[in-house]
PDB file of N, CA and C in Angstrom:
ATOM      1  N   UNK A   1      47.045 185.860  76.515  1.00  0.00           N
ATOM      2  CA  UNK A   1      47.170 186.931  77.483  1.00  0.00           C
ATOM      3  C   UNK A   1      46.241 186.694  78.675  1.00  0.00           C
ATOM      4  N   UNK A   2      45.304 185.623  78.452  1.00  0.00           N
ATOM      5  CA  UNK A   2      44.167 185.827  79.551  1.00  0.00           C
ATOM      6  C   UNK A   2      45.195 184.553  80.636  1.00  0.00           C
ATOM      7  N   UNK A   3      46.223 184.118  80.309  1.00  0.00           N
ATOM      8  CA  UNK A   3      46.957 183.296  81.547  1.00  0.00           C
ATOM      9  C   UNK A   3      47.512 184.568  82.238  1.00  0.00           C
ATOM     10  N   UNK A   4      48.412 185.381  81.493  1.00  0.00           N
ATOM     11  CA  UNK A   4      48.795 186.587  81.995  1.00  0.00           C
ATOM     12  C   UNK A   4      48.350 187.067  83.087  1.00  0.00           C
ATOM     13  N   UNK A   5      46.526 187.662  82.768  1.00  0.00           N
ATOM     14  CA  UNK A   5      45.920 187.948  83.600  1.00  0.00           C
ATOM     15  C   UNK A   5      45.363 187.142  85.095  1.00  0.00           C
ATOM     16  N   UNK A   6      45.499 185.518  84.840  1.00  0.00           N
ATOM     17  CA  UNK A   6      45.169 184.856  86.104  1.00  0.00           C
ATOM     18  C   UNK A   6      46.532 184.601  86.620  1.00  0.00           C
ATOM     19  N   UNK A   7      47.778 184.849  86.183  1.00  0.00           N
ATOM     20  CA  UNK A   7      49.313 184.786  86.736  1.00  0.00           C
ATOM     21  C   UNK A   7      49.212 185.546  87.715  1.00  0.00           C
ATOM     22  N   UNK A   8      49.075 186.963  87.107  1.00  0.00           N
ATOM     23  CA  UNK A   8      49.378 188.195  87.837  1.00  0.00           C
ATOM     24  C   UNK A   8      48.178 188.744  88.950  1.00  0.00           C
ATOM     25  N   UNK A   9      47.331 188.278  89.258  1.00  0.00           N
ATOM     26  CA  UNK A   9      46.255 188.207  89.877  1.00  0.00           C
ATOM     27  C   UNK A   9      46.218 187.096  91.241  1.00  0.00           C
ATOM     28  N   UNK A  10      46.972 186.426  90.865  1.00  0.00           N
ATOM     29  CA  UNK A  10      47.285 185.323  92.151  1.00  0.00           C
ATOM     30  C   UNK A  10      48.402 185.600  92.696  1.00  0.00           C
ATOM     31  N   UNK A  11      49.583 185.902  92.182  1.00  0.00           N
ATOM     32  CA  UNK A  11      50.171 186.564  92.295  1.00  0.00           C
ATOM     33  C   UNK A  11      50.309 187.918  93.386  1.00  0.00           C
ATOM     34  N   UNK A  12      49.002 188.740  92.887  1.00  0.00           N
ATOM     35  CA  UNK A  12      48.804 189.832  93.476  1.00  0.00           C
ATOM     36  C   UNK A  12      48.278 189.417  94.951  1.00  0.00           C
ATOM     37  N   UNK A  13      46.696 188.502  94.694  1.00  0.00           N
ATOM     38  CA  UNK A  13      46.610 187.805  95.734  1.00  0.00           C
ATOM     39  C   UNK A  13      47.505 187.181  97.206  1.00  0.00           C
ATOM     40  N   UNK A  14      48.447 186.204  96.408  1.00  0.00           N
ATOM     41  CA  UNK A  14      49.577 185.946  97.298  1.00  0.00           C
ATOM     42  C   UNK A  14      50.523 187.212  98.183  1.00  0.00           C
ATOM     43  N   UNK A  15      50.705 188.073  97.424  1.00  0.00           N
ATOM     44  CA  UNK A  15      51.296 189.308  98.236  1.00  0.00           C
ATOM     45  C   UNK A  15      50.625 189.800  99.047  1.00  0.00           C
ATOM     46  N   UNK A  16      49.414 190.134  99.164  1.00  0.00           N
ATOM     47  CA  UNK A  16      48.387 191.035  99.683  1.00  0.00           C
ATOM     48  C   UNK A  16      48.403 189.668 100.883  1.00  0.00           C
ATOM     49  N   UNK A  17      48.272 188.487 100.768  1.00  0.00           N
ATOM     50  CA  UNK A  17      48.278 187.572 101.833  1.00  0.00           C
ATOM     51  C   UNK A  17      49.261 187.813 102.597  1.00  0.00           C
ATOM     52  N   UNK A  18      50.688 187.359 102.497  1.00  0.00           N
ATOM     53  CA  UNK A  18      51.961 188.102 102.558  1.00  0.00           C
ATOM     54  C   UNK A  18      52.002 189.162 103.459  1.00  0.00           C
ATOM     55  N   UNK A  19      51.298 190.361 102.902  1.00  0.00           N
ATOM     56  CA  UNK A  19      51.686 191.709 103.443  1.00  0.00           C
ATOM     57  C   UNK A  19      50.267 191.407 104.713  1.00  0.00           C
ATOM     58  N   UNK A  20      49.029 190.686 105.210  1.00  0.00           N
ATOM     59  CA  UNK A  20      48.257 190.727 105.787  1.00  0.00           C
ATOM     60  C   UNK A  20      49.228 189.938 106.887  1.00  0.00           C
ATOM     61  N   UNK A  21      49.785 188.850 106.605  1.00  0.00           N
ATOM     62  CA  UNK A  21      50.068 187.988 107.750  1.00  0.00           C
ATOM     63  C   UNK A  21      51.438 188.301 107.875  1.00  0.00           C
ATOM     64  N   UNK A  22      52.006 189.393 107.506  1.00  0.00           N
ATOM     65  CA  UNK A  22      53.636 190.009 107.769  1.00  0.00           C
ATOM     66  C   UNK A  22      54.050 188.465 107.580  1.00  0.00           C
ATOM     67  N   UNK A  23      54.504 187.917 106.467  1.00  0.00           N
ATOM     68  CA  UNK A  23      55.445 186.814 106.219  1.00  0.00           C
ATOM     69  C   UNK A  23      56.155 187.113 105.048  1.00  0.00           C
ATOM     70  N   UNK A  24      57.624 186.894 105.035  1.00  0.00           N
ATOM     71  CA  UNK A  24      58.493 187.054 103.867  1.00  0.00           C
ATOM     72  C   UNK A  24      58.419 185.548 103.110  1.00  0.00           C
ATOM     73  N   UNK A  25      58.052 185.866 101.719  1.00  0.00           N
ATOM     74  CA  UNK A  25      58.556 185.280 100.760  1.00  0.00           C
ATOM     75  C   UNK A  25      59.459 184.745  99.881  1.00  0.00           C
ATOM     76  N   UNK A  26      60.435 184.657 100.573  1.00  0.00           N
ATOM     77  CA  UNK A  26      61.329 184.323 100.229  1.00  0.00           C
ATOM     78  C   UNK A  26      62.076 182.978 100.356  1.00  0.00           C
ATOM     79  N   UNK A  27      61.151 182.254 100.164  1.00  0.00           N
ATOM     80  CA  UNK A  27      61.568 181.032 100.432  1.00  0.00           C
ATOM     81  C   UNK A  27      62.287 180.206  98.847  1.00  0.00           C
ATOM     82  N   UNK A  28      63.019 179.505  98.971  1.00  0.00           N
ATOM     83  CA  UNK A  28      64.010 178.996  97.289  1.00  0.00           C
ATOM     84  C   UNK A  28      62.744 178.320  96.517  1.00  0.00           C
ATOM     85  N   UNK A  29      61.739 177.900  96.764  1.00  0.00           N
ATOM     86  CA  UNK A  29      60.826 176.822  96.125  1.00  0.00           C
ATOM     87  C   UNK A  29      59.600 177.857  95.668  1.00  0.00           C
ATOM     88  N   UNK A  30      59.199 178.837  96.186  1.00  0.00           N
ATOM     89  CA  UNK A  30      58.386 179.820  95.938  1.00  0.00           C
ATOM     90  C   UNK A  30      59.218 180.761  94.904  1.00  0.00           C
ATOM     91  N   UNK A  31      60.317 180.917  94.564  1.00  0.00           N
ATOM     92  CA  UNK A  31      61.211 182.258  94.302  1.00  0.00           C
ATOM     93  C   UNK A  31      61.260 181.073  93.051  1.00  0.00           C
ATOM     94  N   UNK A  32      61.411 180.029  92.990  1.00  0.00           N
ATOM     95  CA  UNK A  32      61.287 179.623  91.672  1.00  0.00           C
ATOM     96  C   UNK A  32      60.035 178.968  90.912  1.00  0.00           C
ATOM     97  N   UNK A  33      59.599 178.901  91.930  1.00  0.00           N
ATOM     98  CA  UNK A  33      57.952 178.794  91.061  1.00  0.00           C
ATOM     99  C   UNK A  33      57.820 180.067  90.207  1.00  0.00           C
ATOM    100  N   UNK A  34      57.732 181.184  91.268  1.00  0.00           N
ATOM    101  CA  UNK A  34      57.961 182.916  90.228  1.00  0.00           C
ATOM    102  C   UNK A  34      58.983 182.537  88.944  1.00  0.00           C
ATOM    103  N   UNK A  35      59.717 182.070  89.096  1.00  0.00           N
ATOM    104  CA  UNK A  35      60.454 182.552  87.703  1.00  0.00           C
ATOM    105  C   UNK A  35      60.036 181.566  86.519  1.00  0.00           C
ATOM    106  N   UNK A  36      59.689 180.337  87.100  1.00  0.00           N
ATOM    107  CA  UNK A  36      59.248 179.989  85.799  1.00  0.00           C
ATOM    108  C   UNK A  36      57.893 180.296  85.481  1.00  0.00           C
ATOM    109  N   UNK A  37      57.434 180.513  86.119  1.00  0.00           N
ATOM    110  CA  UNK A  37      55.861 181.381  85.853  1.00  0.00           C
ATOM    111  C   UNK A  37      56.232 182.364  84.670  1.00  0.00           C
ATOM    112  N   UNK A  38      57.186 183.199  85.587  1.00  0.00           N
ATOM    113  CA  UNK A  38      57.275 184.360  84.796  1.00  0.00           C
ATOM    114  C   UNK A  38      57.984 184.411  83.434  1.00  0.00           C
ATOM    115  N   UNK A  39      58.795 183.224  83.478  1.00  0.00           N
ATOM    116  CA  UNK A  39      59.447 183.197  81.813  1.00  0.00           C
ATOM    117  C   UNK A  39      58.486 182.269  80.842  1.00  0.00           C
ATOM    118  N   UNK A  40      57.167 181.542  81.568  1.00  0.00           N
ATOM    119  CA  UNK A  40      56.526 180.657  80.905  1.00  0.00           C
ATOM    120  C   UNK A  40      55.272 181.944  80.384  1.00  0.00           C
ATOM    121  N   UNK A  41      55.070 183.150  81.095  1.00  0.00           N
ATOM    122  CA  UNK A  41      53.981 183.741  80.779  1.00  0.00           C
ATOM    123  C   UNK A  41      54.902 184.848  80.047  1.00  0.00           C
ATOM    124  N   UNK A  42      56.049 185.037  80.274  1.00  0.00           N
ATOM    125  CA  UNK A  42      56.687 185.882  79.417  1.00  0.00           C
ATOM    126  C   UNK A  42      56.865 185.116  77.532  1.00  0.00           C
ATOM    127  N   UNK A  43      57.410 183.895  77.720  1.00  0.00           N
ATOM    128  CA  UNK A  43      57.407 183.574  76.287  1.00  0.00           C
ATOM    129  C   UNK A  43      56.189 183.192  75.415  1.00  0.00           C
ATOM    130  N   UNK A  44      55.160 183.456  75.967  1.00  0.00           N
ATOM    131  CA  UNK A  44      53.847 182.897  75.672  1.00  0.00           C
ATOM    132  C   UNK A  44      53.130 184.904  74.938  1.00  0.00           C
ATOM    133  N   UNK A  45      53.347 185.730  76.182  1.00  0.00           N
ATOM    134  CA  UNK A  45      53.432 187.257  75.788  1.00  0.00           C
ATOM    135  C   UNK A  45      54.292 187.610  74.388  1.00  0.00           C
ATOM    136  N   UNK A  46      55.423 186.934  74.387  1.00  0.00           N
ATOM    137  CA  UNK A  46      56.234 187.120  73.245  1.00  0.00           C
ATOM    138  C   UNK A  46      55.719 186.472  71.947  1.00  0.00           C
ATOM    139  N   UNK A  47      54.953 185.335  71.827  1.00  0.00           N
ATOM    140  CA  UNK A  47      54.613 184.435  70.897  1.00  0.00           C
ATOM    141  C   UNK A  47      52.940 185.630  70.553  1.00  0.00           C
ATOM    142  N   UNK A  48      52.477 185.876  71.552  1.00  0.00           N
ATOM    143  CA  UNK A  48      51.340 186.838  70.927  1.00  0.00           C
ATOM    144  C   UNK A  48      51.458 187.677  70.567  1.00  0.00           C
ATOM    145  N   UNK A  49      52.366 188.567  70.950  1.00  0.00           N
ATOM    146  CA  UNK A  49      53.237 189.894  69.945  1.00  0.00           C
ATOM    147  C   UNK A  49      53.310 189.510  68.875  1.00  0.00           C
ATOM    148  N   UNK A  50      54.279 188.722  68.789  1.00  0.00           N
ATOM    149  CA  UNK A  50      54.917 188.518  67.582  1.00  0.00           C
ATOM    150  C   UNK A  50      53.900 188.317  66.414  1.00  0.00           C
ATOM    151  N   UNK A  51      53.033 187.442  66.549  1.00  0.00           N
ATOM    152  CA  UNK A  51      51.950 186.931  65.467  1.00  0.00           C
ATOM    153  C   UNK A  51      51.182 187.841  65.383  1.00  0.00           C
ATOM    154  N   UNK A  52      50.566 188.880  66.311  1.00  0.00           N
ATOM    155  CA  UNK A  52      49.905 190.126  66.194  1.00  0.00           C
ATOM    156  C   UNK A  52      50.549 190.502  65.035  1.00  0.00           C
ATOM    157  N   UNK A  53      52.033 191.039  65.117  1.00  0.00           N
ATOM    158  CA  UNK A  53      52.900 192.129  64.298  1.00  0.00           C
ATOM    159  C   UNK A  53      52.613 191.352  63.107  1.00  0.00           C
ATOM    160  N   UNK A  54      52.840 189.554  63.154  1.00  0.00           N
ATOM    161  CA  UNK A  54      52.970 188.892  61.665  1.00  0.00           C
ATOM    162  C   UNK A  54      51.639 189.575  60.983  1.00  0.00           C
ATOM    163  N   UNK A  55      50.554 189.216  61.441  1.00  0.00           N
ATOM    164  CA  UNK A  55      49.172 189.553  60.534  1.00  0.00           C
ATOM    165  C   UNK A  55      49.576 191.044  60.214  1.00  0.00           C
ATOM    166  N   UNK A  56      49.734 192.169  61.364  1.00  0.00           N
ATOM    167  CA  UNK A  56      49.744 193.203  60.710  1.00  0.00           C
ATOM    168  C   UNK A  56      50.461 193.590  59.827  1.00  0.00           C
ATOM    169  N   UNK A  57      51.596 193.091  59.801  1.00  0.00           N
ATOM    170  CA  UNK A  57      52.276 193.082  58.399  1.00  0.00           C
ATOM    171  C   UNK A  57      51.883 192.093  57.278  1.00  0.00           C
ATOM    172  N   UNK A  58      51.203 191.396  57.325  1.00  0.00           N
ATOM    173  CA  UNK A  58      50.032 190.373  56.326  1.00  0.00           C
ATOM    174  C   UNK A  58      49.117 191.296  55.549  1.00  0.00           C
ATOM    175  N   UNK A  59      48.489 191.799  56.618  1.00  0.00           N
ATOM    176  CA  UNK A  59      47.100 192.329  56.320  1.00  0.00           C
ATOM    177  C   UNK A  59      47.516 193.846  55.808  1.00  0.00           C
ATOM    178  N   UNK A  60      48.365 194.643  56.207  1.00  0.00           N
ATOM    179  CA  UNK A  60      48.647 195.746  55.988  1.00  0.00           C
ATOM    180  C   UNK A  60      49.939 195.885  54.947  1.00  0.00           C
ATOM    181  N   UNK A  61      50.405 195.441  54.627  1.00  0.00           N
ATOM    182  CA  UNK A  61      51.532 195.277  53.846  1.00  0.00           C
ATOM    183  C   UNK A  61      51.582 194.359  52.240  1.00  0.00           C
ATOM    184  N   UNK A  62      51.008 193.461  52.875  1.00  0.00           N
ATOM    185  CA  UNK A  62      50.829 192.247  51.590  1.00  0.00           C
ATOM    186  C   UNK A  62      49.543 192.298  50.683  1.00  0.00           C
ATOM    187  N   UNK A  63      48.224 191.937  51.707  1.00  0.00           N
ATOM    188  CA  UNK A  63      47.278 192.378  51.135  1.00  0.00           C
ATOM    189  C   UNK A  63      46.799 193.757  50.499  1.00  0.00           C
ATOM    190  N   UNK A  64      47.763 194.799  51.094  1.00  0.00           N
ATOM    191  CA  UNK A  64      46.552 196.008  51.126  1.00  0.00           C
ATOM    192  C   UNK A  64      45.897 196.285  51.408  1.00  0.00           C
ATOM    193  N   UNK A  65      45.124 196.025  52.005  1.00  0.00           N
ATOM    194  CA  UNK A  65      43.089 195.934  52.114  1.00  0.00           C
ATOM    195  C   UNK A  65      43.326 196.597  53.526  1.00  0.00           C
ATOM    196  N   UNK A  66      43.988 197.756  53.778  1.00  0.00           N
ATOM    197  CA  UNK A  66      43.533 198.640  54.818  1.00  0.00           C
ATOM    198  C   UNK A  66      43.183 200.283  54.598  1.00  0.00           C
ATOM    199  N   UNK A  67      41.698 199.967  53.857  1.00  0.00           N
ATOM    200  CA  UNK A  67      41.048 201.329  53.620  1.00  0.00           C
ATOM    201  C   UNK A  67      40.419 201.987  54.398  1.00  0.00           C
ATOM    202  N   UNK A  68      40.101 201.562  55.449  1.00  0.00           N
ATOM    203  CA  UNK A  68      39.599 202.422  56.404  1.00  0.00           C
ATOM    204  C   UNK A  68      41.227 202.513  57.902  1.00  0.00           C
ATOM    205  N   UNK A  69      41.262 203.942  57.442  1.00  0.00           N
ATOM    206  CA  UNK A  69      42.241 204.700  58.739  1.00  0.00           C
ATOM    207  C   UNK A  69      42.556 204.403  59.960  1.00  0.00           C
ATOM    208  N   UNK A  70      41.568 204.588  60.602  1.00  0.00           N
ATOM    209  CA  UNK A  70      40.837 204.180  61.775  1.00  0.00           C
ATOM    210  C   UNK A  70      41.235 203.049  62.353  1.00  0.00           C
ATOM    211  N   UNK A  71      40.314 201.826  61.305  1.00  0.00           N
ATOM    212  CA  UNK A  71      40.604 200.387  61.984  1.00  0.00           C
ATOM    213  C   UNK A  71      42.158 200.062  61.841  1.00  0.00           C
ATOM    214  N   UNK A  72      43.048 200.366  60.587  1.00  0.00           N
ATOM    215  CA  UNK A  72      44.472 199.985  61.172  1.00  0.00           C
ATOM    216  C   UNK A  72      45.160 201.039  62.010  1.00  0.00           C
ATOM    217  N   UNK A  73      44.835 201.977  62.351  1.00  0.00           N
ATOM    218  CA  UNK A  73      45.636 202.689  63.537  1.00  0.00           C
ATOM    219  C   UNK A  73      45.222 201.633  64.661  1.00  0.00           C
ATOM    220  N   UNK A  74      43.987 201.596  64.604  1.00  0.00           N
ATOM    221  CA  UNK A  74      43.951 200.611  66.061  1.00  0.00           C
ATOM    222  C   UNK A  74      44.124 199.242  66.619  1.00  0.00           C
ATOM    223  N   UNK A  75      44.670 198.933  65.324  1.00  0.00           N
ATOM    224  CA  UNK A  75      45.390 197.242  65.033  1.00  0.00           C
ATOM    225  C   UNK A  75      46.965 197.843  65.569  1.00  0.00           C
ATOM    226  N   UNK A  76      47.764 198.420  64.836  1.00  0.00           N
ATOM    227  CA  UNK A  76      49.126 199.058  65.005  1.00  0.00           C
ATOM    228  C   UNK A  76      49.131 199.511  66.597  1.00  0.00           C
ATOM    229  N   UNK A  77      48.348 200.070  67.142  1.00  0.00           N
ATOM    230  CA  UNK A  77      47.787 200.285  68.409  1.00  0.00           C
ATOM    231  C   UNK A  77      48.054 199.046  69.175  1.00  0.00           C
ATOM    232  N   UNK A  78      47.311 198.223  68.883  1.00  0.00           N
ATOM    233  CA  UNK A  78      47.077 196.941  70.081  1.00  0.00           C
ATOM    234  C   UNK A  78      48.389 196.427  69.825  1.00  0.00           C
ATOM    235  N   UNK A  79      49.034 196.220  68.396  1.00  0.00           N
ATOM    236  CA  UNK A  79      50.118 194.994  68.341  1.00  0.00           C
ATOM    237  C   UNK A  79      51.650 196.065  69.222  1.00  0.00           C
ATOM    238  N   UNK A  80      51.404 197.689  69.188  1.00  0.00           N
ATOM    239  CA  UNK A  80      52.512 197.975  69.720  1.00  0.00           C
ATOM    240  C   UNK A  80      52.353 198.242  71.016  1.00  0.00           C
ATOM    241  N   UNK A  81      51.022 197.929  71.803  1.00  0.00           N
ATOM    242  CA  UNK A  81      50.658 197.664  72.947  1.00  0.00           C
ATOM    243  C   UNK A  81      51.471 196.274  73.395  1.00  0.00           C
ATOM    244  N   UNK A  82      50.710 195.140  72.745  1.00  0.00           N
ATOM    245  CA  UNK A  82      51.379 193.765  73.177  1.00  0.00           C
ATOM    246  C   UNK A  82      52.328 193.735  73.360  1.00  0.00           C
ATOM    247  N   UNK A  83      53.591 194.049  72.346  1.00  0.00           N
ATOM    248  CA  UNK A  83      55.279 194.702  72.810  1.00  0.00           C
ATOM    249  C   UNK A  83      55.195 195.119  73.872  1.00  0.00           C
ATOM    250  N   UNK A  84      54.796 196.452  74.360  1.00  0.00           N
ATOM    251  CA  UNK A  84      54.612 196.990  75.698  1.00  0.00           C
ATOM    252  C   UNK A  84      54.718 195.960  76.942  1.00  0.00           C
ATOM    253  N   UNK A  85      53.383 194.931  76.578  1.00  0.00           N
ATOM    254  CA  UNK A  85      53.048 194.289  77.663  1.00  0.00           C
ATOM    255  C   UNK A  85      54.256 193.336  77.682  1.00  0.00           C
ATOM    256  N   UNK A  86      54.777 192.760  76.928  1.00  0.00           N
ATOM    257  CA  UNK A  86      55.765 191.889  76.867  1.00  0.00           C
ATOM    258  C   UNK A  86      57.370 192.474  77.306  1.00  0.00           C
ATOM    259  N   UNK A  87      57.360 193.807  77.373  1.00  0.00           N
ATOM    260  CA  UNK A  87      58.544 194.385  77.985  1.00  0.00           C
ATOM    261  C   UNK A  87      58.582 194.148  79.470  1.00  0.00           C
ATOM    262  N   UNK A  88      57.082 194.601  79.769  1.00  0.00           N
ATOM    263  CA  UNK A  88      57.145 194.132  81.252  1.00  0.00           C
ATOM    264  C   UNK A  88      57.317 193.175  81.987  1.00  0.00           C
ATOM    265  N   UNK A  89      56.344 191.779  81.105  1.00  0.00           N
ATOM    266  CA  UNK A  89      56.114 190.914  81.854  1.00  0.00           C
ATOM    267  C   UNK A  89      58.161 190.810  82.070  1.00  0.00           C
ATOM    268  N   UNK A  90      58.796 190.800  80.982  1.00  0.00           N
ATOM    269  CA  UNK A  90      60.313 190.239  80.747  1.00  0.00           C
ATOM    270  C   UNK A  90      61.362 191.104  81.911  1.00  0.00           C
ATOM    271  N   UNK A  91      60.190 192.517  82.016  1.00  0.00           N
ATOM    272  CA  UNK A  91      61.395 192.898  82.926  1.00  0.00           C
ATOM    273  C   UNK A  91      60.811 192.410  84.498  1.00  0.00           C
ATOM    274  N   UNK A  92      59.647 191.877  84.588  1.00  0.00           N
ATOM    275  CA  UNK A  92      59.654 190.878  85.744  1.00  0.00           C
ATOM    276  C   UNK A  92      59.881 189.373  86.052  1.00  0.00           C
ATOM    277  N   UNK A  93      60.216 189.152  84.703  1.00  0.00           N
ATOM    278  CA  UNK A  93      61.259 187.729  84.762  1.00  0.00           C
ATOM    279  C   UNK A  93      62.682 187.746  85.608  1.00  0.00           C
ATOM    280  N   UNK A  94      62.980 188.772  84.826  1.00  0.00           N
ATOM    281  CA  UNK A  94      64.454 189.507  84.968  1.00  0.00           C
ATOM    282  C   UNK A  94      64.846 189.916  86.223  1.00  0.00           C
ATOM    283  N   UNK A  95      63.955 190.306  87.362  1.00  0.00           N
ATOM    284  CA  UNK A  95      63.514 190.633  88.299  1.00  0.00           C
ATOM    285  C   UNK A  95      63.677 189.633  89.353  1.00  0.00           C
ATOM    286  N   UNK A  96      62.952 188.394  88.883  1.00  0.00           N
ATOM    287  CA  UNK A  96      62.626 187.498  89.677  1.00  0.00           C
ATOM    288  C   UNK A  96      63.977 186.283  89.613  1.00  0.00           C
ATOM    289  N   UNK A  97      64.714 185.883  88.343  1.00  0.00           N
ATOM    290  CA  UNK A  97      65.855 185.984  88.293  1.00  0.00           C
ATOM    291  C   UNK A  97      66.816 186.207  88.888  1.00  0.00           C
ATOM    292  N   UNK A  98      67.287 187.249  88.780  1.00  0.00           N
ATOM    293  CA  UNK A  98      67.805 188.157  89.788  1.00  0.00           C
ATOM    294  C   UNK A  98      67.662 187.447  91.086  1.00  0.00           C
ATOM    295  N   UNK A  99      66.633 188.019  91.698  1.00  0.00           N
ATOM    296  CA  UNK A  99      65.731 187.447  93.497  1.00  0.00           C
ATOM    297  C   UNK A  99      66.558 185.867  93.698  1.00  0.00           C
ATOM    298  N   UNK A 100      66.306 185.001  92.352  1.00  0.00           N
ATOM    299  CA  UNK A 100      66.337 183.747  92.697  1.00  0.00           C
ATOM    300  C   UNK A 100      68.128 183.495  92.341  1.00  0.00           C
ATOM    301  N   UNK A 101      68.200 184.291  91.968  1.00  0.00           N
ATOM    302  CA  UNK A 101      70.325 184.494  92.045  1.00  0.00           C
ATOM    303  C   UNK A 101      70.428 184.804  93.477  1.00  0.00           C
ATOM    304  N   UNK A 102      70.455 185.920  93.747  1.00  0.00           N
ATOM    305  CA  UNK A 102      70.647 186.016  94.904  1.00  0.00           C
ATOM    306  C   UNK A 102      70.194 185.288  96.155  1.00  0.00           C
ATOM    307  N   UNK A 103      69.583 184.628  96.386  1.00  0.00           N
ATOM    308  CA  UNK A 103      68.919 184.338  97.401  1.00  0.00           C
ATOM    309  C   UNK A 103      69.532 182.820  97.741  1.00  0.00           C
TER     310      UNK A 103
END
């Protein structure tokens, strides 16, 4: 997730450049750099979900050994967070996709 975070941060960067020097982005070589960014940080989001959910169903299911309340609410917490995050990054794949169809 910490590529995630330097994706979407340069990213952000680049726009804010963008929106300073009024230039459209839209150029075919930039519009696909975005998408494979975004399906390379999207399937990478998906691969950390997923193994999150595996342990928690390991650790919570197989083993047993979740006696204190607390700490697995906040495991179940993070792994149905990561889903979350992985909806997004996918619906800005999908997005960018799209952009690079059309364009």
């Amino acid at each position: 997730m910490g590529l995630q975070v330097v994706w979407s941060f340069a990213l952000a960067i680049l726009d804010g450049i963008a929106l300073v020097k009024k230039k459209v982005l839209h150029n075919p070589v930039l519009v696909s750099l975005y998408v494979v960014g975004d399906w390379v940080t999207a399937l990478l989001s998906l691969a950390a979900a997923s193994s999150s959910g595996g342990i928690a169903v390991l650790y919570f299911n197989d083993l047993g050994s979740c006696g204190l309340g607390e700490e697995c609410q906040k495991y179940q917490l993070a792994v149905a967070l990561a889903f979350l995050g992985w909806v997004a990054v996918s619906i800005s794949f999908l997005i960018m996709l799209w952009l690079f169809a059309a364009g």
